[in-house]
Protein backbone atom coordinates (compact mmCIF):
# COMPACT_ATOMS: atom_id res chain seq x y z
CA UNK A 1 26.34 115.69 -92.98
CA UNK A 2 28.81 118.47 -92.59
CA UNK A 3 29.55 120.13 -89.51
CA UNK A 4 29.43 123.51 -91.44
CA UNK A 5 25.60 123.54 -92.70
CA UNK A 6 23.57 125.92 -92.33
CA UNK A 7 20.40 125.25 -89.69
CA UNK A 8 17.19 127.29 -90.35
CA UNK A 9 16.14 129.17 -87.42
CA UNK A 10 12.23 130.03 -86.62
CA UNK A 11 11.55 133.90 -86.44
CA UNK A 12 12.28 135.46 -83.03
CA UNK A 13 14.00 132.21 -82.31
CA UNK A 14 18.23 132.52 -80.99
CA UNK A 15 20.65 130.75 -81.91
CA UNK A 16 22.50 128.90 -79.14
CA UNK A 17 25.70 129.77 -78.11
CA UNK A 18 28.47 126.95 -78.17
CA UNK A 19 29.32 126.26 -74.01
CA UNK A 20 32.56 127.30 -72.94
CA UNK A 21 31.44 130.78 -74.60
CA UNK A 22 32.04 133.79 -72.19
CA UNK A 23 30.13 136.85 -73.05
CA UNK A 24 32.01 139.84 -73.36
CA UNK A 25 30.91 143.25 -71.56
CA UNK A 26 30.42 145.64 -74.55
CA UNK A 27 32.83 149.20 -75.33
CA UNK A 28 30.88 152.06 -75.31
CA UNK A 29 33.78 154.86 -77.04
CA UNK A 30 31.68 157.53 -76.05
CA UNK A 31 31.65 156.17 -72.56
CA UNK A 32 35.29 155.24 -72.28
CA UNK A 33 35.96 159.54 -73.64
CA UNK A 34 33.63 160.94 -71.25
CA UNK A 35 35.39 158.47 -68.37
CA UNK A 36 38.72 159.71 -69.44
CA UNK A 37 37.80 163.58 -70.01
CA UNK A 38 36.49 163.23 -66.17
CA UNK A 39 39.37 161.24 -64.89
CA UNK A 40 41.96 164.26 -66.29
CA UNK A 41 39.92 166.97 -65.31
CA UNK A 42 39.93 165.08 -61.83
CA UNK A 43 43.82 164.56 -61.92
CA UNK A 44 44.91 168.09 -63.23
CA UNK A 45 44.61 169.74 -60.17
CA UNK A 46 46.47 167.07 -58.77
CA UNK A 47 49.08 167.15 -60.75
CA UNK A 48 49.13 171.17 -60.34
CA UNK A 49 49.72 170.83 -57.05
CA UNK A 50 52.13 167.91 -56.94
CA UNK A 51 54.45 170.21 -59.16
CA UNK A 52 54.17 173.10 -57.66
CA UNK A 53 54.82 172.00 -54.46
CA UNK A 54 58.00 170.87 -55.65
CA UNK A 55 58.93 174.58 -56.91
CA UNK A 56 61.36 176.89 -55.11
CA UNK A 57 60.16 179.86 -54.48
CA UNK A 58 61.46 182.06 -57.58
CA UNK A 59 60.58 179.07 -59.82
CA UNK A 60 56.79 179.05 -58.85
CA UNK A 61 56.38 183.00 -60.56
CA UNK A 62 58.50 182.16 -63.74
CA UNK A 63 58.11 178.53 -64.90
CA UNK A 64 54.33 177.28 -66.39
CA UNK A 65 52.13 176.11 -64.06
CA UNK A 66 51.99 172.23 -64.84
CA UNK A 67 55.46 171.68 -65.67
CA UNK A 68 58.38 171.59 -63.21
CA UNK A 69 61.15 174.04 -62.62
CA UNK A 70 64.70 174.20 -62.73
CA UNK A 71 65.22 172.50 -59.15
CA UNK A 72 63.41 169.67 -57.30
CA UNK A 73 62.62 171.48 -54.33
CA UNK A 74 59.85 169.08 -52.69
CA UNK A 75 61.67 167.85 -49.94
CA UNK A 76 62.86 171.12 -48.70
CA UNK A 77 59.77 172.54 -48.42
CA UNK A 78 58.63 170.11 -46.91
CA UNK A 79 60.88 170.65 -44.30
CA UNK A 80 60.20 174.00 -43.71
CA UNK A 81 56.46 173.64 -43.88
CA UNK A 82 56.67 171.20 -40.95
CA UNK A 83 59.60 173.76 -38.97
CA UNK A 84 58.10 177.02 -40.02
CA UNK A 85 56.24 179.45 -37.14
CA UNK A 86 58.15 176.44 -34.47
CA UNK A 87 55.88 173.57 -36.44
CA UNK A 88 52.91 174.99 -36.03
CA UNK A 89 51.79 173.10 -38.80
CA UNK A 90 52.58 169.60 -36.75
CA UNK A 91 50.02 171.42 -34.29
CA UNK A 92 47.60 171.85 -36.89
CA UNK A 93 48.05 168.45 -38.12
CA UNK A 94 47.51 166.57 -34.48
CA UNK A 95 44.11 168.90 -34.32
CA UNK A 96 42.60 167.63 -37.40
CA UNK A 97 43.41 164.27 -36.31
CA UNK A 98 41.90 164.52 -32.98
CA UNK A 99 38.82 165.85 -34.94
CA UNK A 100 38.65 163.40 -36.92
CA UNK A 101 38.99 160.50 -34.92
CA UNK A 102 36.90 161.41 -32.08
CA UNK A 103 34.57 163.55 -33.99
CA UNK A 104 34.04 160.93 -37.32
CA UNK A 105 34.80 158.11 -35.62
CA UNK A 106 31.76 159.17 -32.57
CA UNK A 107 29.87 159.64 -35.67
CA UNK A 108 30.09 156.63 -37.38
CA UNK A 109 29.39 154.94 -34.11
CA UNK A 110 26.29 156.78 -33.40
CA UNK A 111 25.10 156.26 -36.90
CA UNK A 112 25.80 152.64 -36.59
CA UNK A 113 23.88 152.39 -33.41
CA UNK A 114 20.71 154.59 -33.87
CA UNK A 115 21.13 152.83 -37.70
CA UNK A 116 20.38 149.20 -36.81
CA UNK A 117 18.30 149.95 -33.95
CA UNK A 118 15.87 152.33 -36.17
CA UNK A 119 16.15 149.35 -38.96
CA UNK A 120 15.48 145.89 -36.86
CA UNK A 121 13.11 147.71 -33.92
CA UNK A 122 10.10 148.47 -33.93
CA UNK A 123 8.73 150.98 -31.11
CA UNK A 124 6.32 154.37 -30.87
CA UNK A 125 7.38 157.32 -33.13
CA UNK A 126 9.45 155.65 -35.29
CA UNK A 127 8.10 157.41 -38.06
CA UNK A 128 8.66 160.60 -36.55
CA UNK A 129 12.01 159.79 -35.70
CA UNK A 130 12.46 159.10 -39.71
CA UNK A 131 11.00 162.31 -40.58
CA UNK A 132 13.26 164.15 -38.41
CA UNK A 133 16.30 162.18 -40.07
CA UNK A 134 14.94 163.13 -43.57
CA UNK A 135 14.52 167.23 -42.20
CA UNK A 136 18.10 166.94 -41.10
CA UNK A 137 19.76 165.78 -43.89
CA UNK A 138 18.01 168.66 -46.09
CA UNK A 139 19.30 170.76 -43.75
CA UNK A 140 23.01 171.82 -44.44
CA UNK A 141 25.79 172.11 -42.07
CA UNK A 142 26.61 175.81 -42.48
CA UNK A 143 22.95 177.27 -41.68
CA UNK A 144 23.58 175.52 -38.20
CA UNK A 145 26.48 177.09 -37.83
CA UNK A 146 25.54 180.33 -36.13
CA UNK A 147 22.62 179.08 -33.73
CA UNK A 148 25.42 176.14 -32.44
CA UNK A 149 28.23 179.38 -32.06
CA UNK A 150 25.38 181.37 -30.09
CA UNK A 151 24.31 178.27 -27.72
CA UNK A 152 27.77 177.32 -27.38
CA UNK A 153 29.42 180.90 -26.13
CA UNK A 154 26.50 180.55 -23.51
CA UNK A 155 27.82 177.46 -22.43
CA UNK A 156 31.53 178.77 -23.05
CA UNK A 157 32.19 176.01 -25.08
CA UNK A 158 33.97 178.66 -27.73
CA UNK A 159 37.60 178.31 -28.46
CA UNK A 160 37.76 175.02 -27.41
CA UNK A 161 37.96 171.36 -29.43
CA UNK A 162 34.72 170.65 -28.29
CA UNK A 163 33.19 173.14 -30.06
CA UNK A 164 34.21 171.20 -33.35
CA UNK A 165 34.07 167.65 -32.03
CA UNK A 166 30.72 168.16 -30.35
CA UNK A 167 28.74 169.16 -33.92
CA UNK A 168 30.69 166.40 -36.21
CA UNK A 169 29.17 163.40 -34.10
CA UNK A 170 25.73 164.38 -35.53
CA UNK A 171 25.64 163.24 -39.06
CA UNK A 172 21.60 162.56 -40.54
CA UNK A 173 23.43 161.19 -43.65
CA UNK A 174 24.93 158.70 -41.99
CA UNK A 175 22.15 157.73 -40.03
CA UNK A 176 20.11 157.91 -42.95
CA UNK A 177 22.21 155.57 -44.90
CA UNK A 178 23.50 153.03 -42.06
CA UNK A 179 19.30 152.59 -41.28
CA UNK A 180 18.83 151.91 -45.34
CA UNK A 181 22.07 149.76 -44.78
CA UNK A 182 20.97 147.71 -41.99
CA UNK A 183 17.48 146.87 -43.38
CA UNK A 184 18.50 144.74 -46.07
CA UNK A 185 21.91 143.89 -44.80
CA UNK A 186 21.27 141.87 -41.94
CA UNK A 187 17.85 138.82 -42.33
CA UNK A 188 15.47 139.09 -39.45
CA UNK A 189 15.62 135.34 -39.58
CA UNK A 190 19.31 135.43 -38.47
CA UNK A 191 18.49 137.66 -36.03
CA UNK A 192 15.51 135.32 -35.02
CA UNK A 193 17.84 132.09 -34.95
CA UNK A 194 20.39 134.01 -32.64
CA UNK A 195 17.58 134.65 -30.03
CA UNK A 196 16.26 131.18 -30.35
CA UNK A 197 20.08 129.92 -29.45
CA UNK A 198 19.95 131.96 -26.34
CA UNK A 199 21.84 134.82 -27.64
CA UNK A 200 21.37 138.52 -26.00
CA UNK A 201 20.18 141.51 -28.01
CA UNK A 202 23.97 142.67 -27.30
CA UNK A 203 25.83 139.70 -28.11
CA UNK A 204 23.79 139.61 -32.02
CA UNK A 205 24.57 142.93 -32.60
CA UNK A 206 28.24 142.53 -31.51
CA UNK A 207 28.85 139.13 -32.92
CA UNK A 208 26.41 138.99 -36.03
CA UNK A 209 25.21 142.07 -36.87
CA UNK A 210 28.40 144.56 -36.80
CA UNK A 211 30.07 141.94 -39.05
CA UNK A 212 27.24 142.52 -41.95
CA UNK A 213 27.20 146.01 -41.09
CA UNK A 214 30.86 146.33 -42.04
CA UNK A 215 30.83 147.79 -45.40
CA UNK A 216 28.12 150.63 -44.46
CA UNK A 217 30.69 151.47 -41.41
CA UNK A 218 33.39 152.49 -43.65
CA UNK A 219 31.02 154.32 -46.08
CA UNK A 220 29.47 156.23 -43.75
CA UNK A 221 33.49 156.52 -41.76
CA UNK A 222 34.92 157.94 -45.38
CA UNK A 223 31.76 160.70 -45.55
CA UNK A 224 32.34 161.92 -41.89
CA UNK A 225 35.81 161.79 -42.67
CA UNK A 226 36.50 164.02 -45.49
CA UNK A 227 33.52 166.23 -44.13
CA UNK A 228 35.32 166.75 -40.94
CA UNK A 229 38.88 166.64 -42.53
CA UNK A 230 37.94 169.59 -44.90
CA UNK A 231 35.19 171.55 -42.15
CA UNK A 232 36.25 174.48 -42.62
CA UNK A 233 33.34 177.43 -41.47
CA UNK A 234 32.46 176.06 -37.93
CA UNK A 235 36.14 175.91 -36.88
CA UNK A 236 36.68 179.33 -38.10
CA UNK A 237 33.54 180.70 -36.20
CA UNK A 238 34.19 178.87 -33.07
CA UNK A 239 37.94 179.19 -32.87
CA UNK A 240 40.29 182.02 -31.95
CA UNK A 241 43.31 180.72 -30.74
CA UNK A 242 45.41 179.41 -33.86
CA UNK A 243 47.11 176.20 -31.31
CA UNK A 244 43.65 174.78 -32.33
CA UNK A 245 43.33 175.29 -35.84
CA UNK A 246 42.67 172.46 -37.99
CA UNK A 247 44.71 171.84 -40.94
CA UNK A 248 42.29 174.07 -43.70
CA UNK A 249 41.73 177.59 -41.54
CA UNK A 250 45.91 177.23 -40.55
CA UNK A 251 46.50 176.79 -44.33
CA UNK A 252 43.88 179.70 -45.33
CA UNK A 253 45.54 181.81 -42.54
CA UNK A 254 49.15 181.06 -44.75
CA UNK A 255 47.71 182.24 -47.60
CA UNK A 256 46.05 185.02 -46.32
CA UNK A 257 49.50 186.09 -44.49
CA UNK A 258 51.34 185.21 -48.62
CA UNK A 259 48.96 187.56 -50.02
CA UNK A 260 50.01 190.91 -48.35
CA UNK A 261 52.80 192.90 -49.16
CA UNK A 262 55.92 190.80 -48.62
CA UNK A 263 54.32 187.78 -47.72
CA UNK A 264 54.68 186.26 -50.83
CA UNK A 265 57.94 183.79 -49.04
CA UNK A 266 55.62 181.60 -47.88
CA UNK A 267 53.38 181.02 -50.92
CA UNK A 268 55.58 177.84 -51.68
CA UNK A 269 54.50 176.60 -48.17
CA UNK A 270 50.96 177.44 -48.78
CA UNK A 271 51.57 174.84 -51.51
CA UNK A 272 53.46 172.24 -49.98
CA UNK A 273 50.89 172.18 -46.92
CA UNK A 274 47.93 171.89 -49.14
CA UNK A 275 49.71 168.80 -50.84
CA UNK A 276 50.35 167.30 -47.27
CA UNK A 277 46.80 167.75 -46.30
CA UNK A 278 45.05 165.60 -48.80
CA UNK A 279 47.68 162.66 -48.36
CA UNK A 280 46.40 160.86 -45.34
CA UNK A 281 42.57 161.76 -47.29
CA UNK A 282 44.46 159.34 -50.48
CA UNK A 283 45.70 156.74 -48.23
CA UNK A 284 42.40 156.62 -45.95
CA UNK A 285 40.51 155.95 -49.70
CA UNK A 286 43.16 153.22 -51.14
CA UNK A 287 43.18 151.37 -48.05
CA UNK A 288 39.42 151.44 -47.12
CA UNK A 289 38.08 150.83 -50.59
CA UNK A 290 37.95 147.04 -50.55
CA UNK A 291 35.39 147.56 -47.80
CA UNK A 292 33.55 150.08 -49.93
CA UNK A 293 33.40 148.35 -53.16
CA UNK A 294 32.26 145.57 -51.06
CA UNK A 295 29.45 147.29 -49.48
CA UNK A 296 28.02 148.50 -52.94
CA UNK A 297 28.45 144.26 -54.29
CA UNK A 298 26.27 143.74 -51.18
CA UNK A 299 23.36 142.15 -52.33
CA UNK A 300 23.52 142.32 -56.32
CA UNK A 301 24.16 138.37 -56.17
CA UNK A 302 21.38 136.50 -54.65
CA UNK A 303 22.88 132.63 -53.69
């Protein structure tokens, strides 16, 4: 008999599929346009800024917007955005990294902490203690704002970097999600085995559990990052002096200084400063998104 006859299939009945056959994920047009009409309308701004950035400063008011002008002026103003008022911008810089890594980073660990212990504990008012999570998170940052300014100018906290650090290590999100996390991330029987092997409560979280916990840690790190990195209305209630700006009210105060009369010089450093501020954001995202992707495969494969 032929290899090439025809075999009469049953109704509702499938044909096999010779082995070795990989199925192919399907193209969806419509969803490959709408992908790319997002991922330009992302980009553009971008782009907008990249160029103009690298404007000088009688290019920026008579070339088009997205396209560059007669000299490649990047690296010069880039120089004089990082010399300009004696570097304050340098200043600016080393704030936002000091808020950032002691106000994010003392996030993430609390949220890692009260996140595993809310998950693999039991103990009186737990439920209370998630109800007061879920009330936080509802609650946003900026209606806080004004009751933390009052109780911290009666502690005289005001005009100092505590007054910004202090508030970022609170983050309900990341509570939120590193408890969700840590319930399904890390078996009770592992935990179980540990203890049965002798192992303190400190040395399983330390030595098994953080390891599982990983990819929630830099989740929750990248939210508390960029929210911190671009905090921009409790700074500028609770700061005065501009040696503690962070990076986004010293920028604001450029443009607000290139928008008077005559102040239009420094509109090209207004520019270049916003462009340096969301570079180490980029690199942070590149170089932690392993972890990330990682930590949203967790679990979709069940061995």
């Amino acid at each position: 008999m032929s290899t090439t006859s025809l075999v009469t299939l049953r109704p509702g009945a499938r044909a096999r599929r010779p082995l070795g056959t990989i199925d192919r994920p399907r193209r969806s047009v419509l969803l490959t346009a709408l992908t790319a009409i997002i991922l330009i309308y992302s980009l553009i701004p971008l782009v907008w800024l990249f160029i103009n950035a690298s404007k000088t400063q009688d290019d920026l008011f008579t070339t088009f917007g997205l396209w560059f002008g007669d000299e490649f002026a990047l690296f010069d103003n880039i120089g004089r955005a990082l010399t300009y008022d004696d570097g304050i911008f340098l200043r600016w810089f080393a704030n936002t990294l000091l808020y950032v890594i002691v106000g994010a980073g003392g996030a993430t660990l609390l949220a890692v902490l009260g996140g595993y212990a809310l998950a693999k504990y039991d103990f009186p008012g737990k439920k209370a203690v998630f109800a007061v999570v879920i009330g936080a998170v509802a609650v946003p940052g900026t209606a806080l704002a004004v009751p933390t300014f009052l109780m911290f100018s009666e502690m005289d906290l005001t005009n100092t970097p505590w007054s910004v650090i202090v508030p970022s290590l609170i983050s309900p999100f990341g509570l939120y999600l590193m408890w969700t996390f840590a319930s399904e991330a890390i078996p009770t029987e592992l935990m179980e085995a540990a203890r049965i092997d002798g192992a303190s409560e400190f040395r399983i979280f330390w030595q098994v559990a953080l390891r599982l916990l990983a990819p929630g840690m830099v989740t929750v790190l990248l939210f508390t990052m960029v929210a911190t990195w671009n905090n921009y209305f409790l700074p500028l209630i609770m700061l005065r002096d501009p040696d503690w700006y962070p990076l986004i009210i010293g920028l604001n105060q450029w443009n607000a200084q290139a928008a008077t009369a005559g102040g239009t010089a420094i509109f090209d450093l207004v520019l270049t400063g916003s462009l340096l501020t969301i570079v180490p954001l980029i690199i942070a995202f590149l170089f932690l998104q392993r972890f990330w992707q990682s930590g949203l495969a967790a679990g979709s494969v069940k061995e």
